[in-house]
N, C-alpha and C. Protein backbone atom coordinates (compact mmCIF):
# COMPACT_ATOMS: atom_id res chain seq x y z
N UNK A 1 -42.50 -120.59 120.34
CA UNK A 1 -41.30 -119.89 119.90
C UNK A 1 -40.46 -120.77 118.98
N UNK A 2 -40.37 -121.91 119.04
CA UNK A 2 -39.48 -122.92 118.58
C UNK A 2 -40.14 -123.25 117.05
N UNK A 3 -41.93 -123.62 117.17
CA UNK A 3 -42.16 -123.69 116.31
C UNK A 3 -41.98 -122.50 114.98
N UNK A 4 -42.20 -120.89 115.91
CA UNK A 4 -42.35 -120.41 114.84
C UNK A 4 -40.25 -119.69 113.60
N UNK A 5 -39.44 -120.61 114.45
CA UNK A 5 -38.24 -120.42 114.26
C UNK A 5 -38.25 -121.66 113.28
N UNK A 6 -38.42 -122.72 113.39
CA UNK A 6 -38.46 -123.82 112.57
C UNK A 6 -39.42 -123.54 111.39
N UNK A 7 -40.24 -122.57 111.41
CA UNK A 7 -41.54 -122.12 110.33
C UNK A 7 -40.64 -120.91 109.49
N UNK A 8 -39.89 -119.96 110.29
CA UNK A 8 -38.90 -119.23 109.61
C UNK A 8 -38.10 -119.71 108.82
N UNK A 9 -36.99 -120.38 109.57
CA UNK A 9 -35.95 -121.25 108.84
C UNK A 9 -36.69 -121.81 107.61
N UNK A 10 -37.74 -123.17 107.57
CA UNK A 10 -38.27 -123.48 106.26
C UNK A 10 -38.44 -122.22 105.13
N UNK A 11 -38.84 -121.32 105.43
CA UNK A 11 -38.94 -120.57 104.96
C UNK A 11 -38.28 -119.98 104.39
N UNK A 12 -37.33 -119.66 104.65
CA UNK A 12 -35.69 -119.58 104.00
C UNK A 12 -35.21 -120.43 103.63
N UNK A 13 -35.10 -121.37 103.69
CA UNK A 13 -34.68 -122.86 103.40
C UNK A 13 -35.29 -122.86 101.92
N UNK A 14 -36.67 -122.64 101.41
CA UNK A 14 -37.74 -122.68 100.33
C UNK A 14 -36.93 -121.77 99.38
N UNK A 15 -37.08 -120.40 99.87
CA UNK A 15 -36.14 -119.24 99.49
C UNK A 15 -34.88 -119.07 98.41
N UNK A 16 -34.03 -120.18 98.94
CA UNK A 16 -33.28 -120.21 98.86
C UNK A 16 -32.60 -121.39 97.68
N UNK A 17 -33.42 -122.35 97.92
CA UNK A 17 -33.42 -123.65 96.85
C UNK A 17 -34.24 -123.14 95.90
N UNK A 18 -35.34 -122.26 95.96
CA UNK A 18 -36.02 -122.17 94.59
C UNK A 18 -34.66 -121.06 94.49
N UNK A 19 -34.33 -120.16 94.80
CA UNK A 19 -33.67 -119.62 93.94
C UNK A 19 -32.35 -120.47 93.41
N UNK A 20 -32.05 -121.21 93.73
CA UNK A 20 -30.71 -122.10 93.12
C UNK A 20 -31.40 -122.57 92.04
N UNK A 21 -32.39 -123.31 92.05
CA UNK A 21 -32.98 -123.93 91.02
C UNK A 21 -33.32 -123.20 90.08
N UNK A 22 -33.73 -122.41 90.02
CA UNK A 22 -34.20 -120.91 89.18
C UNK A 22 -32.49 -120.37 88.73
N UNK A 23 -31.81 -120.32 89.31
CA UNK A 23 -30.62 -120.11 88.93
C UNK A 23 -30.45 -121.35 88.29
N UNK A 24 -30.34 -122.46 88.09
CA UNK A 24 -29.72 -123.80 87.63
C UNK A 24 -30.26 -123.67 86.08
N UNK A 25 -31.70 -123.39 86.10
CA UNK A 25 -32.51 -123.21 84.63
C UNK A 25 -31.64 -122.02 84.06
N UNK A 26 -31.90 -120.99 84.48
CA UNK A 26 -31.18 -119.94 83.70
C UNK A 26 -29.97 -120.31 83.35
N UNK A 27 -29.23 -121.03 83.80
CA UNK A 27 -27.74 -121.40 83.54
C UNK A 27 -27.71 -122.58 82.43
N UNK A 28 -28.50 -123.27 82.30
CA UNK A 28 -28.96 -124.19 81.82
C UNK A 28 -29.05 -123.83 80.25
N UNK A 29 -30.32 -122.42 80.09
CA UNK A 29 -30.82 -122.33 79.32
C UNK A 29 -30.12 -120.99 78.36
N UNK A 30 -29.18 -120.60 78.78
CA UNK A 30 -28.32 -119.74 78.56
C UNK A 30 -26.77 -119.52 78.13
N UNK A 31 -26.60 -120.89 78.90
CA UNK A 31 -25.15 -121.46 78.75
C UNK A 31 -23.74 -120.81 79.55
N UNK A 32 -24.24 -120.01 80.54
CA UNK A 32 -23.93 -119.24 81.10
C UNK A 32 -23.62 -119.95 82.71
N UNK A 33 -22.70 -120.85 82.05
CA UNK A 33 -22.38 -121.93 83.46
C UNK A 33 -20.72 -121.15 84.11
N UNK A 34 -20.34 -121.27 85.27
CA UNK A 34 -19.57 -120.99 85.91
C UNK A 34 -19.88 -121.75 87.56
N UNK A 35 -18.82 -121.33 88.31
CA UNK A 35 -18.59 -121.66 89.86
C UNK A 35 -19.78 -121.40 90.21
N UNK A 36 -20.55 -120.83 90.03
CA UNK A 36 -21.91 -120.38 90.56
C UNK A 36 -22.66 -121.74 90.43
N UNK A 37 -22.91 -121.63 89.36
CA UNK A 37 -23.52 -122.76 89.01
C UNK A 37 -23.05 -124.27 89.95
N UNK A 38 -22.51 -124.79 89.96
CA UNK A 38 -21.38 -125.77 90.63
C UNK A 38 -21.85 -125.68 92.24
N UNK A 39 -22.01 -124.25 92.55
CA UNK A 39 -22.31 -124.25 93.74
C UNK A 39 -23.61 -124.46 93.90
N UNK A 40 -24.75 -123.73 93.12
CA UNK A 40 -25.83 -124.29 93.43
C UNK A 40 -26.38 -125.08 93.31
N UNK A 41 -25.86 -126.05 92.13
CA UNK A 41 -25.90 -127.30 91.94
C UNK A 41 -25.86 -128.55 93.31
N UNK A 42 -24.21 -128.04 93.89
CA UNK A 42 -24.40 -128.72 95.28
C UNK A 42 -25.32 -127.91 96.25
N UNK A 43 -25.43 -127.28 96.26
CA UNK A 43 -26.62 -126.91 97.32
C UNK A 43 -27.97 -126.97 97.47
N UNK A 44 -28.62 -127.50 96.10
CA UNK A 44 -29.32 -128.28 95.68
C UNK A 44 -29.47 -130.04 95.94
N UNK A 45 -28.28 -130.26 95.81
CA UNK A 45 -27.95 -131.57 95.96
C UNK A 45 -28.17 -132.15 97.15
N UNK A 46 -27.61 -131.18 97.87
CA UNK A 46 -27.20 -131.79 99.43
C UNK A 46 -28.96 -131.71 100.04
N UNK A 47 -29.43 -130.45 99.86
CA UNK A 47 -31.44 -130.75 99.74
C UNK A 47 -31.35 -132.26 99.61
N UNK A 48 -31.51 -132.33 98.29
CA UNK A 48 -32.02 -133.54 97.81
C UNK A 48 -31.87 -135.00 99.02
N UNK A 49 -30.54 -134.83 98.91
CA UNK A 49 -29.91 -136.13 99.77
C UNK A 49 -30.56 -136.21 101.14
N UNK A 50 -30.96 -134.78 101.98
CA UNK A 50 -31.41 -135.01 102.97
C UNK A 50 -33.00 -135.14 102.83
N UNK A 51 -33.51 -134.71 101.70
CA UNK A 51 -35.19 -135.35 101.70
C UNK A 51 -35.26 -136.65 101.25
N UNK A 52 -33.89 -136.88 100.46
CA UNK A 52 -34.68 -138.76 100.13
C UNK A 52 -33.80 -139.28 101.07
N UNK A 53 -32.83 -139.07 101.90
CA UNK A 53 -32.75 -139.51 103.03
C UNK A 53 -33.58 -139.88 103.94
N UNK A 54 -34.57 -138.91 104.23
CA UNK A 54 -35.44 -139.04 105.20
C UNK A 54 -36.86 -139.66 105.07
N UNK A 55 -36.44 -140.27 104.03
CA UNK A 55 -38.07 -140.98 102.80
C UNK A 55 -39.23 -140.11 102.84
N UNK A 56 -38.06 -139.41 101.67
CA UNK A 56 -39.18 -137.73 101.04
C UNK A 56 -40.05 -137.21 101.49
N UNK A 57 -39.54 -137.01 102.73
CA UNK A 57 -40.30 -135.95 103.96
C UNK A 57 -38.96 -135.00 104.18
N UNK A 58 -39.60 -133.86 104.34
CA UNK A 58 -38.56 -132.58 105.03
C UNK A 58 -38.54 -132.93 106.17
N UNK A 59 -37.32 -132.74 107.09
CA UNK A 59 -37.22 -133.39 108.38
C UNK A 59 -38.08 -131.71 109.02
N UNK A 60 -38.14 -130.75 108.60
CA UNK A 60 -38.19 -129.35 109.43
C UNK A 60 -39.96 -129.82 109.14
N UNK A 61 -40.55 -130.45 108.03
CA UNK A 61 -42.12 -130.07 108.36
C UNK A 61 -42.35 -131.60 109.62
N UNK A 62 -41.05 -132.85 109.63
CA UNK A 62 -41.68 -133.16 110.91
C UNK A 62 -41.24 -132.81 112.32
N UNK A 63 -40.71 -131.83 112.71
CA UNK A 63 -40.50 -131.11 113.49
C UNK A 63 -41.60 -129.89 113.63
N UNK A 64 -41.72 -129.43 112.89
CA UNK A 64 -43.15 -128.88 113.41
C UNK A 64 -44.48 -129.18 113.12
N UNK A 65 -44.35 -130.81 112.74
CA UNK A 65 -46.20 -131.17 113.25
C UNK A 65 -45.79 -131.99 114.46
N UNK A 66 -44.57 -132.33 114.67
CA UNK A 66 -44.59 -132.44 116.37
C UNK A 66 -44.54 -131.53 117.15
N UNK A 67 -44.06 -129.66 116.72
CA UNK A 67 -44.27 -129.09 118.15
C UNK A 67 -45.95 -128.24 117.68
N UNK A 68 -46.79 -128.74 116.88
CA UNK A 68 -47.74 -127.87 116.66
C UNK A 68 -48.88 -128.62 117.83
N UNK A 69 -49.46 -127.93 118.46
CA UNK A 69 -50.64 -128.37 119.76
C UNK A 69 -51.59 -129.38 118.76
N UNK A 70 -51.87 -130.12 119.88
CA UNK A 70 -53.10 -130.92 119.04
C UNK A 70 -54.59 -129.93 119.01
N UNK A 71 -55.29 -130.74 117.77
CA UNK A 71 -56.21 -129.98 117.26
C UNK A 71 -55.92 -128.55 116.40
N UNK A 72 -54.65 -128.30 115.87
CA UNK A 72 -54.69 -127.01 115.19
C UNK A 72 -54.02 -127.40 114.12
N UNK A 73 -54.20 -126.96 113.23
CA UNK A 73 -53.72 -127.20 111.75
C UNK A 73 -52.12 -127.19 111.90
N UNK A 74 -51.33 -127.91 111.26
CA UNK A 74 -50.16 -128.28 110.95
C UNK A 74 -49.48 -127.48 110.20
N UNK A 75 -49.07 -125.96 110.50
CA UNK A 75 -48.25 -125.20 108.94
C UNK A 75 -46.70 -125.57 109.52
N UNK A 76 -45.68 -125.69 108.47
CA UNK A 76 -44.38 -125.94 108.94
C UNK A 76 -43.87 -124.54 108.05
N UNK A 77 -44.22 -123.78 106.96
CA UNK A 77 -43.70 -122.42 106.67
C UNK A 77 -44.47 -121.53 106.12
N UNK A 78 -43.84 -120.25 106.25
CA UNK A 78 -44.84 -119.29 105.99
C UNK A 78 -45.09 -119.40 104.10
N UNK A 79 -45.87 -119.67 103.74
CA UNK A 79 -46.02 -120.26 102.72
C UNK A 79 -47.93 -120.11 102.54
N UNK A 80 -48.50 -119.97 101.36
CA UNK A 80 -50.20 -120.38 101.67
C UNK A 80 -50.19 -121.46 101.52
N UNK A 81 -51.35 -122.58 101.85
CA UNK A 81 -51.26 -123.47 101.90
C UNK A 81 -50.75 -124.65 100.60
N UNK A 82 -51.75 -124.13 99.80
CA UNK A 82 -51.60 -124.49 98.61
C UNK A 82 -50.39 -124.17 97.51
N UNK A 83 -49.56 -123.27 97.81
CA UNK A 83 -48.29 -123.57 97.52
C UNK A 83 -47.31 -124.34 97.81
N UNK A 84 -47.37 -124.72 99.52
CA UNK A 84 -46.52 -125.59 100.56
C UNK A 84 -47.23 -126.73 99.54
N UNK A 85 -48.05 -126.94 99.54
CA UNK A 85 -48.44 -128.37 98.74
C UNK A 85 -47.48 -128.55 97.83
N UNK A 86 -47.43 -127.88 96.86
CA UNK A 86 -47.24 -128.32 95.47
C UNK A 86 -45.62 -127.81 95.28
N UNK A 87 -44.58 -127.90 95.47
CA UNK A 87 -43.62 -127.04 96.48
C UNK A 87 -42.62 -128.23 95.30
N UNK A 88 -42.39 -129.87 95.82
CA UNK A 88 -42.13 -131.36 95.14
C UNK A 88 -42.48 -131.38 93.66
N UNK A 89 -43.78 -130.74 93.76
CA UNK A 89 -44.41 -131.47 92.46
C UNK A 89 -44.21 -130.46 91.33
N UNK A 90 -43.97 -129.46 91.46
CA UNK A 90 -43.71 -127.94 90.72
C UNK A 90 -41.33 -128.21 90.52
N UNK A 91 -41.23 -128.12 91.43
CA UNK A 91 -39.58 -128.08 92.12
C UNK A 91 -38.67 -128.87 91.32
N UNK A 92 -39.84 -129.99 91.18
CA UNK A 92 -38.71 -131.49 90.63
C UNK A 92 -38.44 -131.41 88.90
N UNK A 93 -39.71 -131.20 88.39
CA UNK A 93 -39.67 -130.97 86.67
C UNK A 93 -38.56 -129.99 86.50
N UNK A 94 -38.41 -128.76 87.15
CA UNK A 94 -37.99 -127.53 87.04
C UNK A 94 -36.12 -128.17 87.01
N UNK A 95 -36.38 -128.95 88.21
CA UNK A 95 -34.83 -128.87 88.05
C UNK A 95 -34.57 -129.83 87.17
N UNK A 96 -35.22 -130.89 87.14
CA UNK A 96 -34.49 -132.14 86.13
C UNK A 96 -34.53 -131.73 84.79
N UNK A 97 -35.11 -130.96 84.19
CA UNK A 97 -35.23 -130.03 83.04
C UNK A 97 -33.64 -129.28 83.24
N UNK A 98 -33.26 -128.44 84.14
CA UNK A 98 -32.45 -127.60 84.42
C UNK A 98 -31.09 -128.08 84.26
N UNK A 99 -30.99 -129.68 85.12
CA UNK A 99 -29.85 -130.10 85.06
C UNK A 99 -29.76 -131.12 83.54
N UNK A 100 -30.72 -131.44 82.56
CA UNK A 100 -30.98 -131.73 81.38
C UNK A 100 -29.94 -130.81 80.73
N UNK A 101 -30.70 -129.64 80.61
CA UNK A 101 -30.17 -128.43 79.76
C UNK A 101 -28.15 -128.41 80.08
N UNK A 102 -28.00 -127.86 81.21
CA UNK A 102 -26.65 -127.80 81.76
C UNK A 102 -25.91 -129.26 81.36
N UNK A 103 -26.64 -130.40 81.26
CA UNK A 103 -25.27 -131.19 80.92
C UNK A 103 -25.37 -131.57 79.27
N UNK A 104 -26.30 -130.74 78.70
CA UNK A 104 -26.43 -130.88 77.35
C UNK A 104 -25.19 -129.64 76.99
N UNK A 105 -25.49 -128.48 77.66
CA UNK A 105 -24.45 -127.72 77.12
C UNK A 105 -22.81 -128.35 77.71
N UNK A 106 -22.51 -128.57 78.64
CA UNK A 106 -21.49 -129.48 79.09
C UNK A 106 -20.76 -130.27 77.92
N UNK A 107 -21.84 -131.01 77.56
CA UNK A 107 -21.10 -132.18 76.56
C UNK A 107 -20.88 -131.32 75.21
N UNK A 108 -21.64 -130.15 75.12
CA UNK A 108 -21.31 -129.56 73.60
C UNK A 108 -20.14 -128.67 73.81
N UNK A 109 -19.50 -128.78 75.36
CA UNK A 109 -18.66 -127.60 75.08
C UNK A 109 -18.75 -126.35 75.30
N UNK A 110 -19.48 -125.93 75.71
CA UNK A 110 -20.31 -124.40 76.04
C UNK A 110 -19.95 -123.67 77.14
């Protein structure tokens, strides 16, 4: 039960940062910055701080490869596998591009 609440939550958790980030680009690339922006920016942020806090591990995927039984595969969200993979490696370009764009328009004034 626990695990599959901690497999939810990630899951929303995913949800929710790609859409900030996806919001951050569009804002970025549009110039179409406001409070919104600002907010997802920190809510993005505060992500960040707690994965390189935790030396760039999600604390929720080690919480559920500790409550997953031994011998069974390790999923921490509903995700296919091969997306949960690449999740960092897709996520990170996207935003540092994103927050590129946004403080380019920033400094021009926009």
């Amino acid at each position: 039960m626990l695990l599959t609440f901690i497999k939810l939550l990630h899951t929303i958790v995913f949800l929710v940062m790609s859409a900030a980030i996806l919001f951050l680009l569009y804002c970025g690339l549009t110039g179409q910055i406001s409070r919104w922006t600002g907010f997802a920016f920190a809510l993005v942020m505060v992500e960040v701080v707690i994965y390189v806090g935790n030396g760039f591990l999600c604390p929720l995927k080690g919480w559920a490869d500790n409550l997953t039984p031994a011998g069974q595969p390790m999923s921490d969200i509903y995700l296919p596998r091969w997306i949960a993979d690449r999740v960092v490696t897709v996520s990170t370009p996207i935003l540092v591009v994103a927050c590129l764009l946004i403080a380019v328009r920033l400094l021009q004034g926009e």
